[in-house]
C-alpha atoms as a PDB file:
ATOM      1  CA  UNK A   1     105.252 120.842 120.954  1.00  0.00           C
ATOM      2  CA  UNK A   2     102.886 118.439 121.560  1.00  0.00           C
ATOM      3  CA  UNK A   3     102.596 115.652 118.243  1.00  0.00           C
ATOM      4  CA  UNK A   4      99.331 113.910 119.231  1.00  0.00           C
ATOM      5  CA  UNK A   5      96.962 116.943 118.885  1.00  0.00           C
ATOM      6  CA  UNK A   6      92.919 116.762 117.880  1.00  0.00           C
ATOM      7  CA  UNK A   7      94.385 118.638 114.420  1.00  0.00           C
ATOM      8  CA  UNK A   8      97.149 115.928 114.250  1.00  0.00           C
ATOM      9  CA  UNK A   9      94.665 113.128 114.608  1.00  0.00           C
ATOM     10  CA  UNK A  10      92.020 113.782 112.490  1.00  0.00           C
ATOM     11  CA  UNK A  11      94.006 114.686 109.294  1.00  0.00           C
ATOM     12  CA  UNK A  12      96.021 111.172 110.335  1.00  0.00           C
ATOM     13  CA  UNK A  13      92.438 109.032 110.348  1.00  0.00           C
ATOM     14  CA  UNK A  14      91.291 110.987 107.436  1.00  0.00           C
ATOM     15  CA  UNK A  15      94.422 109.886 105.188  1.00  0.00           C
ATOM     16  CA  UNK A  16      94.165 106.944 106.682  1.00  0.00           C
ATOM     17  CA  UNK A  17      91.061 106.157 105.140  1.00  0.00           C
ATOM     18  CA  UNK A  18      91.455 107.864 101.685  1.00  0.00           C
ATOM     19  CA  UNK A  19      94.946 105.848 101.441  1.00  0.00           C
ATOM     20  CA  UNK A  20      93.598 102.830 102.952  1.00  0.00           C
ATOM     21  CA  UNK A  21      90.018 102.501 100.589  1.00  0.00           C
ATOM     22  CA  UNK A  22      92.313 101.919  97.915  1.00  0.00           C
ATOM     23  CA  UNK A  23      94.859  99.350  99.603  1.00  0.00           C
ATOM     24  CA  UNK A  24      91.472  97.508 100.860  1.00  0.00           C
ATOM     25  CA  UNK A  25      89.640  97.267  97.625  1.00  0.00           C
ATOM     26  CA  UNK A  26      93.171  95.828  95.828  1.00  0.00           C
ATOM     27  CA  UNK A  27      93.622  93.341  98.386  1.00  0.00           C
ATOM     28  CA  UNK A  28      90.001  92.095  98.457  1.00  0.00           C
ATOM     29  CA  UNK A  29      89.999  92.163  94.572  1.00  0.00           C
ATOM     30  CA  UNK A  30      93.682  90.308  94.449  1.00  0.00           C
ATOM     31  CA  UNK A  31      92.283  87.944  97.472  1.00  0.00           C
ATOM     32  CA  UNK A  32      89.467  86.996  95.463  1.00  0.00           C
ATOM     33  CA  UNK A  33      91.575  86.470  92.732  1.00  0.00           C
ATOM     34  CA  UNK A  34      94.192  84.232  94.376  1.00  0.00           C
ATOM     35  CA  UNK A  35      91.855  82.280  95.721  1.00  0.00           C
ATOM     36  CA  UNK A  36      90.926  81.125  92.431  1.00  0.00           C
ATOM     37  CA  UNK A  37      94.286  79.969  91.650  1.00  0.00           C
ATOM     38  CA  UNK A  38      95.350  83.314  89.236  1.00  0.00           C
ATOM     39  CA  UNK A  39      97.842  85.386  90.552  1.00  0.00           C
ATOM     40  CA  UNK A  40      97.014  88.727  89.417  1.00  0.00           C
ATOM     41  CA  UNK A  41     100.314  90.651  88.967  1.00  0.00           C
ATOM     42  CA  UNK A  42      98.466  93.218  86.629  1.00  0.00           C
ATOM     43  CA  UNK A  43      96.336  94.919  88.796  1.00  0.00           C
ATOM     44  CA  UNK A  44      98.819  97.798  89.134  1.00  0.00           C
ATOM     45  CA  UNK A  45      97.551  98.294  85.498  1.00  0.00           C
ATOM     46  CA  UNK A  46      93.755  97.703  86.310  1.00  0.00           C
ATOM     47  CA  UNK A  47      94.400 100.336  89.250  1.00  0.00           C
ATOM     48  CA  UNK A  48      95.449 103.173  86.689  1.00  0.00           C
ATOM     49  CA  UNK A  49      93.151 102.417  84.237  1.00  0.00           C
ATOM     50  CA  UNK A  50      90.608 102.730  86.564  1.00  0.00           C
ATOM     51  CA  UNK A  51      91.556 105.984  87.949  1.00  0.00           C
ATOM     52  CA  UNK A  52      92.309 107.180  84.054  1.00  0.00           C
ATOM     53  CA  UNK A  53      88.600 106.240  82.845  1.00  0.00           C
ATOM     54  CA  UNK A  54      86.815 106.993  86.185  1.00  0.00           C
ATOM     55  CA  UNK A  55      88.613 110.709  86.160  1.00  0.00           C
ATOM     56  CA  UNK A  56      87.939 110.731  82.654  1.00  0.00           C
ATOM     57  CA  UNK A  57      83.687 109.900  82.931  1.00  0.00           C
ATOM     58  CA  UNK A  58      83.630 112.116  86.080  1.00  0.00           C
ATOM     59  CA  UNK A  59      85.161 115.047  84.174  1.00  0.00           C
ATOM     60  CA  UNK A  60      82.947 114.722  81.141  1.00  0.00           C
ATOM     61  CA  UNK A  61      79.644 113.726  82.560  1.00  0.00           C
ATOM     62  CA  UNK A  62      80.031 115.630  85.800  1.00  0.00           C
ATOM     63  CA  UNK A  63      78.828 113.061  87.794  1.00  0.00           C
ATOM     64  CA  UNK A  64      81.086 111.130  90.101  1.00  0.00           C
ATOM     65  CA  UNK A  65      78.629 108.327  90.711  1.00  0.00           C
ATOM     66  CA  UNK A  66      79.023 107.683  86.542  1.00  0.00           C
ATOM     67  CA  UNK A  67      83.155 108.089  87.670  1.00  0.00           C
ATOM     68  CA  UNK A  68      83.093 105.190  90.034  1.00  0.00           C
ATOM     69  CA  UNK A  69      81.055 102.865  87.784  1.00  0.00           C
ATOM     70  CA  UNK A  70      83.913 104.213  84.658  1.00  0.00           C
ATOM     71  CA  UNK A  71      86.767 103.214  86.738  1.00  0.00           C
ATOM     72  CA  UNK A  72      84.947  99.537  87.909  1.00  0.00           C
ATOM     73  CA  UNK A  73      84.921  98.747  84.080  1.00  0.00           C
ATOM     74  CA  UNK A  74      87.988 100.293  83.351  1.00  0.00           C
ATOM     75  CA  UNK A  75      89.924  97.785  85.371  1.00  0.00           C
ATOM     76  CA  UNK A  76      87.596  94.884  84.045  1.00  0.00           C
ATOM     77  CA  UNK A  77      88.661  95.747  80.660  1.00  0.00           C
ATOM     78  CA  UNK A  78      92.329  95.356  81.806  1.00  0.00           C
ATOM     79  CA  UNK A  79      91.463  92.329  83.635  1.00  0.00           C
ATOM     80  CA  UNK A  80      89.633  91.068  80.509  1.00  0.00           C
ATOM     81  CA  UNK A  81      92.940  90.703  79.051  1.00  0.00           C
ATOM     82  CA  UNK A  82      94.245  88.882  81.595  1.00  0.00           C
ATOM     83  CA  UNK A  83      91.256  86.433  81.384  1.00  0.00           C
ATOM     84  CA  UNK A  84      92.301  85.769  77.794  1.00  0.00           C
ATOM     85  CA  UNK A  85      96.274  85.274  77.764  1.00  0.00           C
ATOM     86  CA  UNK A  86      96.331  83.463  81.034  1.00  0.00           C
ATOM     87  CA  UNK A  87      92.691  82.055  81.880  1.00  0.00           C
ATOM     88  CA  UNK A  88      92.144  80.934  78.315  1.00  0.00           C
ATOM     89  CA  UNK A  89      95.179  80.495  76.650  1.00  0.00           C
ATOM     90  CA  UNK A  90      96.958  79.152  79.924  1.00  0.00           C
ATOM     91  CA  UNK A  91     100.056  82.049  79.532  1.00  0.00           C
ATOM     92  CA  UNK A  92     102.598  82.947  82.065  1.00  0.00           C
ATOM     93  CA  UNK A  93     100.454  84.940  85.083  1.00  0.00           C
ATOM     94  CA  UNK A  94     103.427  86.476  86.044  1.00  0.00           C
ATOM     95  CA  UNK A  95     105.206  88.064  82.845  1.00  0.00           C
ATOM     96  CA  UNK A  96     101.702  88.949  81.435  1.00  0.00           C
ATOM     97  CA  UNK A  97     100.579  90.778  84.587  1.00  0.00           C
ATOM     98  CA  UNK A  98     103.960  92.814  84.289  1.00  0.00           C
ATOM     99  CA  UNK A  99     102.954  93.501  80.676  1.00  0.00           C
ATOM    100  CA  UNK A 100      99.823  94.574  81.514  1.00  0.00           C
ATOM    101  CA  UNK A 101     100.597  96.991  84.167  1.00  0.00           C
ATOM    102  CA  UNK A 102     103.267  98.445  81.842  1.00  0.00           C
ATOM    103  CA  UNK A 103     101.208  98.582  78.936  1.00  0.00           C
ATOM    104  CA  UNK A 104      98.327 100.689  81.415  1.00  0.00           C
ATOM    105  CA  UNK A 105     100.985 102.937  82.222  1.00  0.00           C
ATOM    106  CA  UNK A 106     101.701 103.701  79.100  1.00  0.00           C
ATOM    107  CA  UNK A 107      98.148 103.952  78.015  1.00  0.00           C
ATOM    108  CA  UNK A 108      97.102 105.943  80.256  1.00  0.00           C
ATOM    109  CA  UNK A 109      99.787 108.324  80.453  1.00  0.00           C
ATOM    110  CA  UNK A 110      99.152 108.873  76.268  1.00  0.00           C
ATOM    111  CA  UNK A 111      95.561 109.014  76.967  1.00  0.00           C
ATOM    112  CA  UNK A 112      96.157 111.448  79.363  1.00  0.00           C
ATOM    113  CA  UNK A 113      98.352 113.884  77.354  1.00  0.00           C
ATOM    114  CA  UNK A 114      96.022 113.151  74.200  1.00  0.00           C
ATOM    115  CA  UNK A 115      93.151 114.849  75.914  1.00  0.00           C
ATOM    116  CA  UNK A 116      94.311 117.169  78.263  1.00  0.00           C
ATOM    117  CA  UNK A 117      98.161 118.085  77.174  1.00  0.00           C
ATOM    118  CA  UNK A 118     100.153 119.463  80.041  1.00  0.00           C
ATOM    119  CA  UNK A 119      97.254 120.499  81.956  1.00  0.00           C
ATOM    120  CA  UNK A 120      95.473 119.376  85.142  1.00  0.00           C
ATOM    121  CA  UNK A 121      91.689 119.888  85.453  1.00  0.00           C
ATOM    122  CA  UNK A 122      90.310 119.675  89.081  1.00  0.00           C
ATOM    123  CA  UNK A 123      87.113 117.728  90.282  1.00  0.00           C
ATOM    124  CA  UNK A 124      84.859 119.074  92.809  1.00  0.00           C
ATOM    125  CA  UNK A 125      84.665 117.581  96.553  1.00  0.00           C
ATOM    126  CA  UNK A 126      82.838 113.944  96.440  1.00  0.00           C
ATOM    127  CA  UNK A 127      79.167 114.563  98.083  1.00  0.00           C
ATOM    128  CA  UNK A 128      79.530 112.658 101.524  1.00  0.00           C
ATOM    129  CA  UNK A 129      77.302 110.317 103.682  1.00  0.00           C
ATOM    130  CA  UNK A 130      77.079 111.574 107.163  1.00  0.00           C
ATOM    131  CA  UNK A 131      76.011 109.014 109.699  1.00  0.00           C
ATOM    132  CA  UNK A 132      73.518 111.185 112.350  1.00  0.00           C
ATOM    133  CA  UNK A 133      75.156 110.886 115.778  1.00  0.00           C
ATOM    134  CA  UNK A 134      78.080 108.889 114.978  1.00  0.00           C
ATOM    135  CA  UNK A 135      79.364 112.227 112.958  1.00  0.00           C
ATOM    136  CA  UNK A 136      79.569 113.802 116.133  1.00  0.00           C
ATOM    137  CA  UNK A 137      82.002 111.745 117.688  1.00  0.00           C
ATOM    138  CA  UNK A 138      85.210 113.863 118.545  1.00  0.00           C
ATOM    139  CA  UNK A 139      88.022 112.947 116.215  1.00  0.00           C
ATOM    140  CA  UNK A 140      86.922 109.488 115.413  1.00  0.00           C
ATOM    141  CA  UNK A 141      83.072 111.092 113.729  1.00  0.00           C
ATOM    142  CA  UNK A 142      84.670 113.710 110.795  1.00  0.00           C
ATOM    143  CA  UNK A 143      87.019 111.130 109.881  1.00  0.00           C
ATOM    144  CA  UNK A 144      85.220 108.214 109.429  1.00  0.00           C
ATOM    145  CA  UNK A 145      81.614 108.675 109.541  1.00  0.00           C
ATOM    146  CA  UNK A 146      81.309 111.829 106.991  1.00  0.00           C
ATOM    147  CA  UNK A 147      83.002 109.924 104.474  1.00  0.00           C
ATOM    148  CA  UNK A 148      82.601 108.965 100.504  1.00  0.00           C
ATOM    149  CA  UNK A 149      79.905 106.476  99.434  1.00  0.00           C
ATOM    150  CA  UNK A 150      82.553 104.438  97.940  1.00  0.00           C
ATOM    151  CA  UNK A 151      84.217 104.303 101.488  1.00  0.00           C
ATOM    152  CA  UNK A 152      81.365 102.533 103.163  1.00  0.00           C
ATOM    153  CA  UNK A 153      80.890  99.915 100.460  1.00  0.00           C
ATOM    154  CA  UNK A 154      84.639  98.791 100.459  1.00  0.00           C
ATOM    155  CA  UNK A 155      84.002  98.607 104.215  1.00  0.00           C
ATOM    156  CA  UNK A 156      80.901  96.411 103.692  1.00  0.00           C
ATOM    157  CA  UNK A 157      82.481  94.148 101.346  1.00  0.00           C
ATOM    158  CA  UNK A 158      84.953  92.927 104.197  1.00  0.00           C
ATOM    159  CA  UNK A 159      81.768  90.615 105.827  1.00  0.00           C
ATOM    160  CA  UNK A 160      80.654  90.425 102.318  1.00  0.00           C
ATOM    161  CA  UNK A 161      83.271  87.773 101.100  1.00  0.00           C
ATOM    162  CA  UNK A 162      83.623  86.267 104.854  1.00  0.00           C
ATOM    163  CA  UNK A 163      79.870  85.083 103.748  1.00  0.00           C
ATOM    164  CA  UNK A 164      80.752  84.499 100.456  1.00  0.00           C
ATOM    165  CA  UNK A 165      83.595  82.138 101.379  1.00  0.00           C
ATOM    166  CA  UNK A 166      82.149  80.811 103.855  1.00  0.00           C
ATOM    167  CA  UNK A 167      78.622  80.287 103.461  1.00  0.00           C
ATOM    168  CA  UNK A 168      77.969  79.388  99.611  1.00  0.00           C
ATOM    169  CA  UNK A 169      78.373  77.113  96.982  1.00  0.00           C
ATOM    170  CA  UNK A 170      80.177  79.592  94.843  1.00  0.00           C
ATOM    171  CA  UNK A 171      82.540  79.963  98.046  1.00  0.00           C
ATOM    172  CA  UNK A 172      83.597  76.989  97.452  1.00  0.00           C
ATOM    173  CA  UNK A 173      84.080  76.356  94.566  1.00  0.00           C
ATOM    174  CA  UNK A 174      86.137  79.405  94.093  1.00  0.00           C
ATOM    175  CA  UNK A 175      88.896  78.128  96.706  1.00  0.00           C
ATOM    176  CA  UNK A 176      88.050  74.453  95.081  1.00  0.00           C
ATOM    177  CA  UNK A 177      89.117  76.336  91.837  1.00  0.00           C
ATOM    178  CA  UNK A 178      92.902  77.574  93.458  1.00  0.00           C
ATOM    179  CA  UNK A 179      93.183  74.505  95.606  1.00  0.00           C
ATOM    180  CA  UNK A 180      91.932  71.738  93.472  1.00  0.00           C
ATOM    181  CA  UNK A 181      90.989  72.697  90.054  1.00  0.00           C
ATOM    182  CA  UNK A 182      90.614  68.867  88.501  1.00  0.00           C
ATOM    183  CA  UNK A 183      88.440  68.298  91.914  1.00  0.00           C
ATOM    184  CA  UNK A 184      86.082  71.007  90.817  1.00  0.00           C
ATOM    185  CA  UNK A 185      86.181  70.055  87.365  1.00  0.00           C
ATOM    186  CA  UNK A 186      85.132  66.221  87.974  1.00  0.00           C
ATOM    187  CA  UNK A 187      82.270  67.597  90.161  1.00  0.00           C
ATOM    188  CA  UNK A 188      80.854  69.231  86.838  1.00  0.00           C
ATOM    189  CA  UNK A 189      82.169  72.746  87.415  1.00  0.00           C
ATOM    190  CA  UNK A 190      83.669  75.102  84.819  1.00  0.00           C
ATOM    191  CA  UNK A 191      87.262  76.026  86.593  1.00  0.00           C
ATOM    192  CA  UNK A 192      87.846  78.414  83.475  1.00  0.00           C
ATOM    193  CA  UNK A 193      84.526  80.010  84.203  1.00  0.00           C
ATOM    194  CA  UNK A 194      84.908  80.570  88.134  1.00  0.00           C
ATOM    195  CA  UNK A 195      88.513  81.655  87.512  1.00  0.00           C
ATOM    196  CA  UNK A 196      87.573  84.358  84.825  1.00  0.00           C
ATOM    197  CA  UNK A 197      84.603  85.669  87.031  1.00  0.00           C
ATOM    198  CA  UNK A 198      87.010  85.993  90.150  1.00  0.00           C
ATOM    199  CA  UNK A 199      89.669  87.958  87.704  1.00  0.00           C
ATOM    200  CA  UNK A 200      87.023  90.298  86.102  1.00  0.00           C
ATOM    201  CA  UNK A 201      85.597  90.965  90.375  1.00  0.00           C
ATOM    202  CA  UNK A 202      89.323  91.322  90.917  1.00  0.00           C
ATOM    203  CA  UNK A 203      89.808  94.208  87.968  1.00  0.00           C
ATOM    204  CA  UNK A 204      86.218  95.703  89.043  1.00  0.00           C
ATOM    205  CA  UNK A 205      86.842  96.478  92.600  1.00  0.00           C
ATOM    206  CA  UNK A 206      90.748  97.670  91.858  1.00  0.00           C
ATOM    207  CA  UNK A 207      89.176  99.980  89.271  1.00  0.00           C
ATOM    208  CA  UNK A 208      87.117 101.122  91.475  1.00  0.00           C
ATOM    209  CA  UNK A 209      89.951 102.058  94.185  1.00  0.00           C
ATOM    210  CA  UNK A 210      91.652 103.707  91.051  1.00  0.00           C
ATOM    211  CA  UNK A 211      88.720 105.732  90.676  1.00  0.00           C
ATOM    212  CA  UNK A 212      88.699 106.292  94.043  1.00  0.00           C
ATOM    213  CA  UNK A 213      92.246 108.044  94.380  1.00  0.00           C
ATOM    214  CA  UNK A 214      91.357 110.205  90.963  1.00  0.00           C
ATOM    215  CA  UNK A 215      88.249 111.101  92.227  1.00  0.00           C
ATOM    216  CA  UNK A 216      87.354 111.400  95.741  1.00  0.00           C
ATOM    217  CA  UNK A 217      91.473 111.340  97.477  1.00  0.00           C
ATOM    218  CA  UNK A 218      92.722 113.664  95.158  1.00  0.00           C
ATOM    219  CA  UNK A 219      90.345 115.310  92.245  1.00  0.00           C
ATOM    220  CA  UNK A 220      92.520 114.929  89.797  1.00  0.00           C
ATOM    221  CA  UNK A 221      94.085 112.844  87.276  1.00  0.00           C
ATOM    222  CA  UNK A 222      98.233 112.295  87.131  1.00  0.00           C
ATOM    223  CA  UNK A 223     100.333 109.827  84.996  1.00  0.00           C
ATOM    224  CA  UNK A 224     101.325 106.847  87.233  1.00  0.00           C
ATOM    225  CA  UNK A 225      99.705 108.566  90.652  1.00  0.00           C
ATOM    226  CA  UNK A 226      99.305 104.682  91.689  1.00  0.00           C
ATOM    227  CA  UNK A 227     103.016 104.718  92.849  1.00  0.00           C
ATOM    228  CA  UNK A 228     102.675 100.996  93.583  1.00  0.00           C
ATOM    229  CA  UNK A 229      99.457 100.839  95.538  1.00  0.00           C
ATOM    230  CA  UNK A 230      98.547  98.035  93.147  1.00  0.00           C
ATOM    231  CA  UNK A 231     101.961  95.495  94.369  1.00  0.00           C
ATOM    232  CA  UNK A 232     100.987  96.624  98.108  1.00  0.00           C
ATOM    233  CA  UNK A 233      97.765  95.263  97.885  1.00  0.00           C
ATOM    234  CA  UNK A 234      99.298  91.985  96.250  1.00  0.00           C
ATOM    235  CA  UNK A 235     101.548  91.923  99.609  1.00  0.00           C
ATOM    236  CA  UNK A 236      98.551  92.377 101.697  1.00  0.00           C
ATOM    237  CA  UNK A 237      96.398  89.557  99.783  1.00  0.00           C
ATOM    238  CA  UNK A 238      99.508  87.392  99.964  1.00  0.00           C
ATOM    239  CA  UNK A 239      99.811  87.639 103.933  1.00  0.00           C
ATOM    240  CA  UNK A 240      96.036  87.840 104.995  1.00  0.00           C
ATOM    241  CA  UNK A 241      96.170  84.110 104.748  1.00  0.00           C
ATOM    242  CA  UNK A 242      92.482  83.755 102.767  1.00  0.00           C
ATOM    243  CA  UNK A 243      90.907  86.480 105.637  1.00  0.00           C
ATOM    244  CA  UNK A 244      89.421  89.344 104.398  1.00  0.00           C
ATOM    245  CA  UNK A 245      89.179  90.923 107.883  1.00  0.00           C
ATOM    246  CA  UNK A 246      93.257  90.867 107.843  1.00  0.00           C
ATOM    247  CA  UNK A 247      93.284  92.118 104.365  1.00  0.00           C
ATOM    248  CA  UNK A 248      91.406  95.146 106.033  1.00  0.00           C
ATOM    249  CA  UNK A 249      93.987  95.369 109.338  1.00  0.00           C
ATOM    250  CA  UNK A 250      96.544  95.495 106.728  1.00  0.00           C
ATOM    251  CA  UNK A 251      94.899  98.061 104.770  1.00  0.00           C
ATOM    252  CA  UNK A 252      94.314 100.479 107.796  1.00  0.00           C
ATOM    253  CA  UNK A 253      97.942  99.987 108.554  1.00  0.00           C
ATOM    254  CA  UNK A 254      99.649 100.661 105.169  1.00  0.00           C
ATOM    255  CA  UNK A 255      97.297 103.503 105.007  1.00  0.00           C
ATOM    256  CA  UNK A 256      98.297 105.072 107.803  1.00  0.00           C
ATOM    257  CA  UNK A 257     101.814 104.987 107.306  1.00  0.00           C
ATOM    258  CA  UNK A 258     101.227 106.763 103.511  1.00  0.00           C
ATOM    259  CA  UNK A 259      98.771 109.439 105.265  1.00  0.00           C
ATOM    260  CA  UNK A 260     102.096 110.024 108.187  1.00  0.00           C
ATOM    261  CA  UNK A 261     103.423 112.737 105.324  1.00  0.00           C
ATOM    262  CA  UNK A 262     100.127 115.135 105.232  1.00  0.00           C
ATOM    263  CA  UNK A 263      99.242 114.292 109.146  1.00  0.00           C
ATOM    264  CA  UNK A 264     103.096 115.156 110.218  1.00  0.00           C
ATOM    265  CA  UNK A 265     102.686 118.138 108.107  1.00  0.00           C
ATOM    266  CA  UNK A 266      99.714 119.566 109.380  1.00  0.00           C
ATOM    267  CA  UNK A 267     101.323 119.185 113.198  1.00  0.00           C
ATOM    268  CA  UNK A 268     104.095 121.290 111.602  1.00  0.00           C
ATOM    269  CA  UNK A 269     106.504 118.637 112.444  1.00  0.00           C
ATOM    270  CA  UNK A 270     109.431 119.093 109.985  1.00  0.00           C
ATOM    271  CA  UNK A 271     110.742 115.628 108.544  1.00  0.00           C
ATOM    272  CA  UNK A 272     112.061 115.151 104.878  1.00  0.00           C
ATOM    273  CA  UNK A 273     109.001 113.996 102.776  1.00  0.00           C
ATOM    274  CA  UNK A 274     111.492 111.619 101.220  1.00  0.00           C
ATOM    275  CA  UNK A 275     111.975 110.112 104.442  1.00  0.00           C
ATOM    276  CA  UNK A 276     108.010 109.656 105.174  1.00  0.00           C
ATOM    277  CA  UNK A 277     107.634 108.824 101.838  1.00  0.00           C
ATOM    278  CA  UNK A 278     109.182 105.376 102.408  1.00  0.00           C
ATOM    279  CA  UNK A 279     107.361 104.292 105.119  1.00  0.00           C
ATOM    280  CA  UNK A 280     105.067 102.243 103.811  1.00  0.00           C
ATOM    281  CA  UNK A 281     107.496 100.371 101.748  1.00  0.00           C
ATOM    282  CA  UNK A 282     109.855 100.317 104.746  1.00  0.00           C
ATOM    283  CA  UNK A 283     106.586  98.420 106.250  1.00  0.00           C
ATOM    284  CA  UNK A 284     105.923  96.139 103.715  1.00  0.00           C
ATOM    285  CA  UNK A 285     109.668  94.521 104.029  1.00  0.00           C
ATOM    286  CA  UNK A 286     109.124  94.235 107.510  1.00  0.00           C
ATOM    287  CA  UNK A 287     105.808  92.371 107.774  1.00  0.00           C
ATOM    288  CA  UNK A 288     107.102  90.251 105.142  1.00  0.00           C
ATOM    289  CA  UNK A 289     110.120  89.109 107.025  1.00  0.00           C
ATOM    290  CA  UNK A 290     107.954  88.455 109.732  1.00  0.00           C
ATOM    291  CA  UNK A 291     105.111  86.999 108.521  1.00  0.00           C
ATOM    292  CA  UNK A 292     106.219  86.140 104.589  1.00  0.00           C
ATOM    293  CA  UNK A 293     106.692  82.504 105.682  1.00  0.00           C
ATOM    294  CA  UNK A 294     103.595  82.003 106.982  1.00  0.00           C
ATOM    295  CA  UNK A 295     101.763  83.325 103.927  1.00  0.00           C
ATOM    296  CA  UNK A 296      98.969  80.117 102.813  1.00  0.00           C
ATOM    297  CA  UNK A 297      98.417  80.758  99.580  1.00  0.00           C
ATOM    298  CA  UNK A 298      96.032  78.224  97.376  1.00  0.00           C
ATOM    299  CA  UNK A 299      97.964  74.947  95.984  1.00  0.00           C
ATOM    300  CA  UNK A 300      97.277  75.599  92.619  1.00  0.00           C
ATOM    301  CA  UNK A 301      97.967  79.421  92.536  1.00  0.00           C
ATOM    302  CA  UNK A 302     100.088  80.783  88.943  1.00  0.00           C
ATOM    303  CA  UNK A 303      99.216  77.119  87.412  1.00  0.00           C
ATOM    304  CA  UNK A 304      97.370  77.126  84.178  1.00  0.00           C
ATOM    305  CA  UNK A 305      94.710  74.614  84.122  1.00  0.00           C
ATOM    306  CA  UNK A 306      94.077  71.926  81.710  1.00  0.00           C
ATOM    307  CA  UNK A 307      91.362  69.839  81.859  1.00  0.00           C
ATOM    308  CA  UNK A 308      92.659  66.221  81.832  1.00  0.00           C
ATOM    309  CA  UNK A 309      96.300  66.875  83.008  1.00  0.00           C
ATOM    310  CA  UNK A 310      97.505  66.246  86.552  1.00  0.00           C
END
């Protein structure tokens, strides 16, 4: 039997890039956050109470475009909270991100059985964008270019924050805020202010990859369906060194080893799901032994700030 079939391939680059959208918009979102000097353990949380309040708005409004923008302030309100206890009030980053992402699981979970008990209501299929002529392309066109709209604005925000690191003033002071807060604060710059605006971007785009997996991946709403999508994209932030562009390599590849389950299925190869089921953890431990040391990560990251101290 031959694995590497046109079936085999397109359900692989397909799952691919309905795992992947999510993995990319957490590790943008926890980049951008990082870079700002707040490491955003939480957004595990801001992921599921995205995908809770995007499901949620989709459901009741009937309008996925309404979904999207739900989940987007769904995980702001999470990361709202983590502006307060750690921007603010200079708390552990760490312990309260855990706290948050426990306290979303068991939110949403509640929420969940509050309004919908033991049942399971089903979206309809996310209208597409198809790209004339690109579409066409064999393989490569139905999996990528008849996508979501949500998929090509995750793609576009990868040049989006090369420019926006690279090119302006609030660039800059952004990695000025995770590198060298009192710098930025002696120039006349609010470091509270830039750090809460990069958490609440942070919770907005990993509510919006929430919302993505509720809505568009899978249709549906399930307690904890996350299943540590959130801590990948920390991993991926961690090791793509301040690059967005790697964030997005890393992305593709995590991606494709969750999708290896549905694509091995569909070639009718038979392997225990349990078995492809840990392959992308399998392949975080390994690109962190390899590359874990390496990780640059801002000089002020987890430090609360306080203007006057050194």
């Amino acid at each position: 039997m031959t694995l590497f079939t046109d079936t085999f391939l397109i359900a692989l680059l397909a799952g691919v890039v309905a795992a992947g959208v999510p993995l990319l918009l957490a590790g943008l979102g926890e980049q951008l956050s990082e870079k700002a000097g707040v490491l955003n353990v939480g957004i595990e949380g801001m992921m599921l109470g995205g995908a809770y309040l995007g499901f949620y708005v989709a459901w009741a409004s009937e309008s996925t475009g309404l979904g999207f923008l739900a989940g987007a302030l769904g995980g702001m309100t999470v990361a709202a909270l983590m502006v307060l206890f750690c921007v603010r009030l200079g708390l552990n980053q760490i312990v309260i991100g855990i706290a948050l992402t426990l306290g979303a699981e068991g939110a949403t979970a509640l929420l969940h059985h509050v309004q919908f008990s033991r049942l399971y209501p089903r979206l309809p299929e996310v209208a597409t964008w198809r790209i004339p002529g690109l579409a066409e392309i064999p393989i490569v066109g139905p999996a990528l270019f008849d996508r979501e709209p949500v998929v090509y604005l995750a793609l576009g925000l990868v040049p989006a924050f090369v420019w926006l690191y690279r090119r302006t003033h609030l660039g800059l002071a952004i990695q000025a805020a995770g590198d060298k807060p009192a710098a930025l604060d002696s120039a006349g710059e609010s470091v509270l202010a830039i750090r809460a605006l990069s958490v609440l971007g942070c919770g907005a785009l990993v509510g919006l990859g929430g919302a993505f997996m509720s809505i568009a991946a899978a249709g549906v709403f399930v307690p904890f369906m996350t299943h540590g999508n959130g801590f990948i994209g920390i991993v991926l932030a961690m090791l793509a060194r301040g690059r967005p562009l790697w964030v997005l390599l890393g992305a593709a590849l995590f991606g494709a080893c969750l999708s290896a389950a549905t694509a091995l299925q569909v070639a009718g190869v038979d392997i225990p799901t349990d078995v492809v089921q840990m392959l992308p953890f399998a392949a975080v431990m390994a690109v962190l032994l390899i590359a874990g040391r390496n990780a640059k990560l801002p000089a002020a990251l987890g430090a609360a700030y306080v203007r006057g101290e050194r």
